[in-house]
N, C-alpha and C. Protein backbone atom coordinates (compact mmCIF):
# COMPACT_ATOMS: atom_id res chain seq x y z
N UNK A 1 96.23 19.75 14.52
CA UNK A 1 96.57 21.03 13.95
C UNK A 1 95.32 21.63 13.31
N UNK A 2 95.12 23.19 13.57
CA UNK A 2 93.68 23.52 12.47
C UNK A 2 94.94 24.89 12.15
N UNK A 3 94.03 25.26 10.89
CA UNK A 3 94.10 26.23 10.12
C UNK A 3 94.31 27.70 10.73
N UNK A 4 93.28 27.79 11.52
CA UNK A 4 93.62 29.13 12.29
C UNK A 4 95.12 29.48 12.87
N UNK A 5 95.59 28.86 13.48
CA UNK A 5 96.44 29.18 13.94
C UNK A 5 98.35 28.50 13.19
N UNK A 6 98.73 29.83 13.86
CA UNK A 6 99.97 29.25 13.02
C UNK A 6 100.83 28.18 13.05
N UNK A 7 100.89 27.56 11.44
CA UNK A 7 101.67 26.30 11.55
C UNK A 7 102.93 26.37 12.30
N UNK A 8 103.57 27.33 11.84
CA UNK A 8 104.83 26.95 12.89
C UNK A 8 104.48 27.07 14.19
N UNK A 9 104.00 27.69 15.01
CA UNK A 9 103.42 27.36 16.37
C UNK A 9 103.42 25.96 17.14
N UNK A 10 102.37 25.50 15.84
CA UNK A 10 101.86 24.14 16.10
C UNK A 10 102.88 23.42 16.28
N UNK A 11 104.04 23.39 15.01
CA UNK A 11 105.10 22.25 14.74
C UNK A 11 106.24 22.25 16.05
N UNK A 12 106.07 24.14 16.35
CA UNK A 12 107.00 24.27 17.81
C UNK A 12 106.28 23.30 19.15
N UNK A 13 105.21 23.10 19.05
CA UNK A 13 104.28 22.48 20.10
C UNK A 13 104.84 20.86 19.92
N UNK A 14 104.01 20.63 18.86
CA UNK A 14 104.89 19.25 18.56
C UNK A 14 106.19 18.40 19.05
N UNK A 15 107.10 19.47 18.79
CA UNK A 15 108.18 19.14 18.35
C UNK A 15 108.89 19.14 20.28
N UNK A 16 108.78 20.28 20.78
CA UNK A 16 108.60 20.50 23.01
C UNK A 16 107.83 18.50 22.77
N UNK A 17 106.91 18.67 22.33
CA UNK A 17 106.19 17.29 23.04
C UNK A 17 106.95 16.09 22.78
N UNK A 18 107.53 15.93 21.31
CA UNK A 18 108.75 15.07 21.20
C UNK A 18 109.73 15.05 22.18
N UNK A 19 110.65 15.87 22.70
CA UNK A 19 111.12 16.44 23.34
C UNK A 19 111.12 15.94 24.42
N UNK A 20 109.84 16.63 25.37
CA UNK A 20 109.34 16.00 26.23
C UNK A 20 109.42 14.41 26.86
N UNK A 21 109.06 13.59 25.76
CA UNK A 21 109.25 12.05 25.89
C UNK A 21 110.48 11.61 25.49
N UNK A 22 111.43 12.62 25.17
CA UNK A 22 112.89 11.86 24.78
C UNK A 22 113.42 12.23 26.40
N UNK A 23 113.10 13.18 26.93
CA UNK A 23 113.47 13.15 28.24
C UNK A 23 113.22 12.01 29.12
N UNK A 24 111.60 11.45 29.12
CA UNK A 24 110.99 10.56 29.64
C UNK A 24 111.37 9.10 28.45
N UNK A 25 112.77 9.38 28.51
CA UNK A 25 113.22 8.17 27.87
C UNK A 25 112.30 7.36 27.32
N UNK A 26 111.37 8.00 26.27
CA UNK A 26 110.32 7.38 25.46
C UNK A 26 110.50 7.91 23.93
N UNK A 27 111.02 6.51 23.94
CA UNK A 27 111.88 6.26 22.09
C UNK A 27 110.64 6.28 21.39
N UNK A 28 110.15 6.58 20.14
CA UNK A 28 109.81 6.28 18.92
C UNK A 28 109.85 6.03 17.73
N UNK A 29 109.81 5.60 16.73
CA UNK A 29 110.50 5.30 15.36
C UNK A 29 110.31 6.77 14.75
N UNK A 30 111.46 6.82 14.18
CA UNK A 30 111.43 8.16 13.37
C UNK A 30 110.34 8.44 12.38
N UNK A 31 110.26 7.35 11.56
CA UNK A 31 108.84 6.88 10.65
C UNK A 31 107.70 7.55 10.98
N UNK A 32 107.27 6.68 12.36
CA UNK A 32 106.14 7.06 13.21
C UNK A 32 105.74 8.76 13.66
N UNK A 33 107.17 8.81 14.52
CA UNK A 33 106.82 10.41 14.44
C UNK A 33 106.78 11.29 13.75
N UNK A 34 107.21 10.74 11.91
CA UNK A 34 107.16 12.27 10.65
C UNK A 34 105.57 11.62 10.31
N UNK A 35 105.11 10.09 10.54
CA UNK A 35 103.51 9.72 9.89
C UNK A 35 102.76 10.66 10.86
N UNK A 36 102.72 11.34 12.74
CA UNK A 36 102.00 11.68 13.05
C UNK A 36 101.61 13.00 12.51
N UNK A 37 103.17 13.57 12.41
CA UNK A 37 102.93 15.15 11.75
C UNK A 37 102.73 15.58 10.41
N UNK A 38 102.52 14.79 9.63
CA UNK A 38 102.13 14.53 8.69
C UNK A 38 100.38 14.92 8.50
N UNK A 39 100.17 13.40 9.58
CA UNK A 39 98.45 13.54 9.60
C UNK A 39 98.01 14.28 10.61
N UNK A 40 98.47 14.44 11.22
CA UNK A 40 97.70 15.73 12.08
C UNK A 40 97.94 17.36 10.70
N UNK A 41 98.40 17.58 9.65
CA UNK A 41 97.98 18.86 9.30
C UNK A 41 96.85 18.96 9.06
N UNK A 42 96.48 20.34 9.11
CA UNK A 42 95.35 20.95 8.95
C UNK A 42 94.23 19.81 7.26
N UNK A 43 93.22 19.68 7.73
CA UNK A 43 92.44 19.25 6.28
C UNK A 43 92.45 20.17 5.13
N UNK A 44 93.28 21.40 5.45
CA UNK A 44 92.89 21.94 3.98
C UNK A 44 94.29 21.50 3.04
N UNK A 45 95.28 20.92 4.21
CA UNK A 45 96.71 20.06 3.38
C UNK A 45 96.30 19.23 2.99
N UNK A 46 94.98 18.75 2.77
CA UNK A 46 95.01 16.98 2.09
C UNK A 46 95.73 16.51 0.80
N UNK A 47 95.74 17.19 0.09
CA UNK A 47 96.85 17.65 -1.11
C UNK A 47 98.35 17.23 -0.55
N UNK A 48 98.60 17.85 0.01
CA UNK A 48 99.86 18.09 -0.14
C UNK A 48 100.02 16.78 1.13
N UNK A 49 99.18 16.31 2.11
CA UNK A 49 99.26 15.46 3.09
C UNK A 49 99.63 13.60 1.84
N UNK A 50 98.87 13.89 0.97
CA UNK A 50 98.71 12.76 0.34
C UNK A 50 99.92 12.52 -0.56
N UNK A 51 100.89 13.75 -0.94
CA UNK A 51 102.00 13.70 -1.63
C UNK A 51 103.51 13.35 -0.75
N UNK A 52 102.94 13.59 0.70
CA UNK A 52 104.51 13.20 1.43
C UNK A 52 103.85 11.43 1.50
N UNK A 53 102.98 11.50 1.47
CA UNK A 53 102.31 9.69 2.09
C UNK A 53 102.75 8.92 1.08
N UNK A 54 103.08 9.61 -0.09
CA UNK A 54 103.37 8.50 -1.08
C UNK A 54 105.26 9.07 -2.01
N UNK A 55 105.39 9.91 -1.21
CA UNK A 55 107.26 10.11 -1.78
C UNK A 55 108.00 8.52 -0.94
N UNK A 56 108.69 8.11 -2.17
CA UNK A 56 109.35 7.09 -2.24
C UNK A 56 110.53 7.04 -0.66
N UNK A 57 111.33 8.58 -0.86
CA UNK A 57 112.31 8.29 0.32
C UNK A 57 111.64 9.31 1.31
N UNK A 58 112.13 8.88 2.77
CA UNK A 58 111.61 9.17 4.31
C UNK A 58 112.63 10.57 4.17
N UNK A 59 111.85 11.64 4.75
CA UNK A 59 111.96 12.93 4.90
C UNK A 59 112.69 12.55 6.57
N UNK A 60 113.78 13.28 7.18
CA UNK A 60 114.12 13.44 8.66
C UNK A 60 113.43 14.41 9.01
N UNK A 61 113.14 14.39 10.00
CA UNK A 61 112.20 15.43 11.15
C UNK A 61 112.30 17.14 10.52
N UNK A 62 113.45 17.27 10.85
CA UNK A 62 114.08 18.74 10.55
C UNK A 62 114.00 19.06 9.02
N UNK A 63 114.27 18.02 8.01
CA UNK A 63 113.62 18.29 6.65
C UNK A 63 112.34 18.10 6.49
N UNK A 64 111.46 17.69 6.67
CA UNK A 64 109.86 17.63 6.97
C UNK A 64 109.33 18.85 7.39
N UNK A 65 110.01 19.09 8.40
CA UNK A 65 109.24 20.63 9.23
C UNK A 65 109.96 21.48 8.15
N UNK A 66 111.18 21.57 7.68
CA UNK A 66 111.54 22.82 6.81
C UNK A 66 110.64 22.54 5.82
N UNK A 67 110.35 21.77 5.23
CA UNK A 67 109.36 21.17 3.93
C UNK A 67 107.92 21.85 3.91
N UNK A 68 107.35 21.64 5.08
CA UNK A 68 105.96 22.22 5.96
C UNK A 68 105.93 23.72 6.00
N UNK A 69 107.42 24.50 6.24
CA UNK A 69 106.92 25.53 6.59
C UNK A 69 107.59 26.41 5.53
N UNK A 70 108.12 25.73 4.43
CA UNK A 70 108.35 26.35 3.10
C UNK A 70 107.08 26.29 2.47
N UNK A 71 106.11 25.56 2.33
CA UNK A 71 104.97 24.97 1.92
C UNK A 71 104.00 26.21 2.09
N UNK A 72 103.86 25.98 3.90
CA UNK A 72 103.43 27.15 4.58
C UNK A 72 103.40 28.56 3.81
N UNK A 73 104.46 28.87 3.99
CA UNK A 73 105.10 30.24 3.25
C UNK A 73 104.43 30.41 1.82
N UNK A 74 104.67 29.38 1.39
CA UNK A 74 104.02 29.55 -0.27
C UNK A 74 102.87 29.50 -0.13
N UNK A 75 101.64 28.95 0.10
CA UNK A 75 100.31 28.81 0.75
C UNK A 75 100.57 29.87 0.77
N UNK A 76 100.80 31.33 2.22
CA UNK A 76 100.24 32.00 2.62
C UNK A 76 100.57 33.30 1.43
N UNK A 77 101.65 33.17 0.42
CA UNK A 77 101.95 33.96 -0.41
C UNK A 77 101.13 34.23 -1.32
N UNK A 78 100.85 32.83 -1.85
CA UNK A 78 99.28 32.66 -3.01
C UNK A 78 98.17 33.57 -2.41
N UNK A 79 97.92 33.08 -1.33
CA UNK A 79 96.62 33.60 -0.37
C UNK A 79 96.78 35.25 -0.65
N UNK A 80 97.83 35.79 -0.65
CA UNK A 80 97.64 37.59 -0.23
C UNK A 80 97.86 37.99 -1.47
N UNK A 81 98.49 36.80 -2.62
CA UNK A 81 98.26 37.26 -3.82
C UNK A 81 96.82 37.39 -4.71
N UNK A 82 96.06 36.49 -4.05
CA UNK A 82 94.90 36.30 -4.58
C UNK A 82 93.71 37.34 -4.38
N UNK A 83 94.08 37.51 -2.34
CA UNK A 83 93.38 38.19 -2.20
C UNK A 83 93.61 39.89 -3.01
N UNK A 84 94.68 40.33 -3.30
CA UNK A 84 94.78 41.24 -3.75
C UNK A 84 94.52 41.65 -5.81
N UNK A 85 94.47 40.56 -5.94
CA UNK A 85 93.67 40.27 -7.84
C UNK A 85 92.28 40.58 -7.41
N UNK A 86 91.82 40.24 -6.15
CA UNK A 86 90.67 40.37 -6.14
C UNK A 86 89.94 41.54 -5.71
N UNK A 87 90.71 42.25 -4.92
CA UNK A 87 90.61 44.23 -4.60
C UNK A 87 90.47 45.04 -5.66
N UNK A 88 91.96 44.39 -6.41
CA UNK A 88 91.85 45.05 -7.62
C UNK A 88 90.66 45.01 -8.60
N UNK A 89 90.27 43.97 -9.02
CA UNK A 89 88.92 43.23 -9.37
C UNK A 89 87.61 43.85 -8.84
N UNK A 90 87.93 44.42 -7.75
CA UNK A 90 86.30 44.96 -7.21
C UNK A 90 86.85 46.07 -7.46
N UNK A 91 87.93 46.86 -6.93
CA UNK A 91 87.72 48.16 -7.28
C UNK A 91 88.15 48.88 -9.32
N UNK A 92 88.01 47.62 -10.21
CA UNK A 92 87.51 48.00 -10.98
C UNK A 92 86.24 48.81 -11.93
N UNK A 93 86.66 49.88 -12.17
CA UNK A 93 84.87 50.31 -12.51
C UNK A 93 84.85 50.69 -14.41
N UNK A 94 84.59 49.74 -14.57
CA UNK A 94 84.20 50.27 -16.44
C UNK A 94 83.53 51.22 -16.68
N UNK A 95 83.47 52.31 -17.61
CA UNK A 95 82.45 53.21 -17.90
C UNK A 95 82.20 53.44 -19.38
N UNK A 96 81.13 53.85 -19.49
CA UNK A 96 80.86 53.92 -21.22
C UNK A 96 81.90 55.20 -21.57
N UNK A 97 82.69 54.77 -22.77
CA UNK A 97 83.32 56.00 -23.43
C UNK A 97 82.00 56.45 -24.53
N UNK A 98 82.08 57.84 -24.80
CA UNK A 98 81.30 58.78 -25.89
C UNK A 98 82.09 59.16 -26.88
């Protein structure tokens, strides 16, 4: 997974490829497949990668991805909030009062 492109995309990609091998009657442990999607997120999740690695109870597939792309959502909310403190911020202009 990278950053550029959108997480849910990705998780839809994923998730066809799961898919895929349940057709090709190729079982995996549930475990296994929430540890891959897990570590495949993007490096700028290392944060948040290191907080599912250590929650006590196992997330199911479908709560994991809702988890990811609530996450997602908030991430990208901060982001347009920030960027916009910061417009505001430049298009600040102080001037001497007389």
């Amino acid at each position: 997974m990278v950053d550029n492109k959108d997480i849910k995309t990705q998780i839809n990609e994923y998730h066809r490829l799961l898919e895929d091998m349940k057709a090709k009657n190729i079982k995996l442990p549930k475990g296994f497949v929430n540890g891959i999607l897990i570590e495949k997120l993007p490096n700028s999740w290392s944060d948040y990668k290191q907080q599912l690695k250590h929650k006590h109870r196992q997330l199911s597939l479908i709560n994991l991805i809702t988890h990811i792309i609530i996450v997602d959502t908030n991430r990208k909310e901060l982001q347009a909030t920030r960027k916009k403190k910061m417009t505001i911020k430049a298009n600040l202009v102080e001037g001497n009062s007389h």
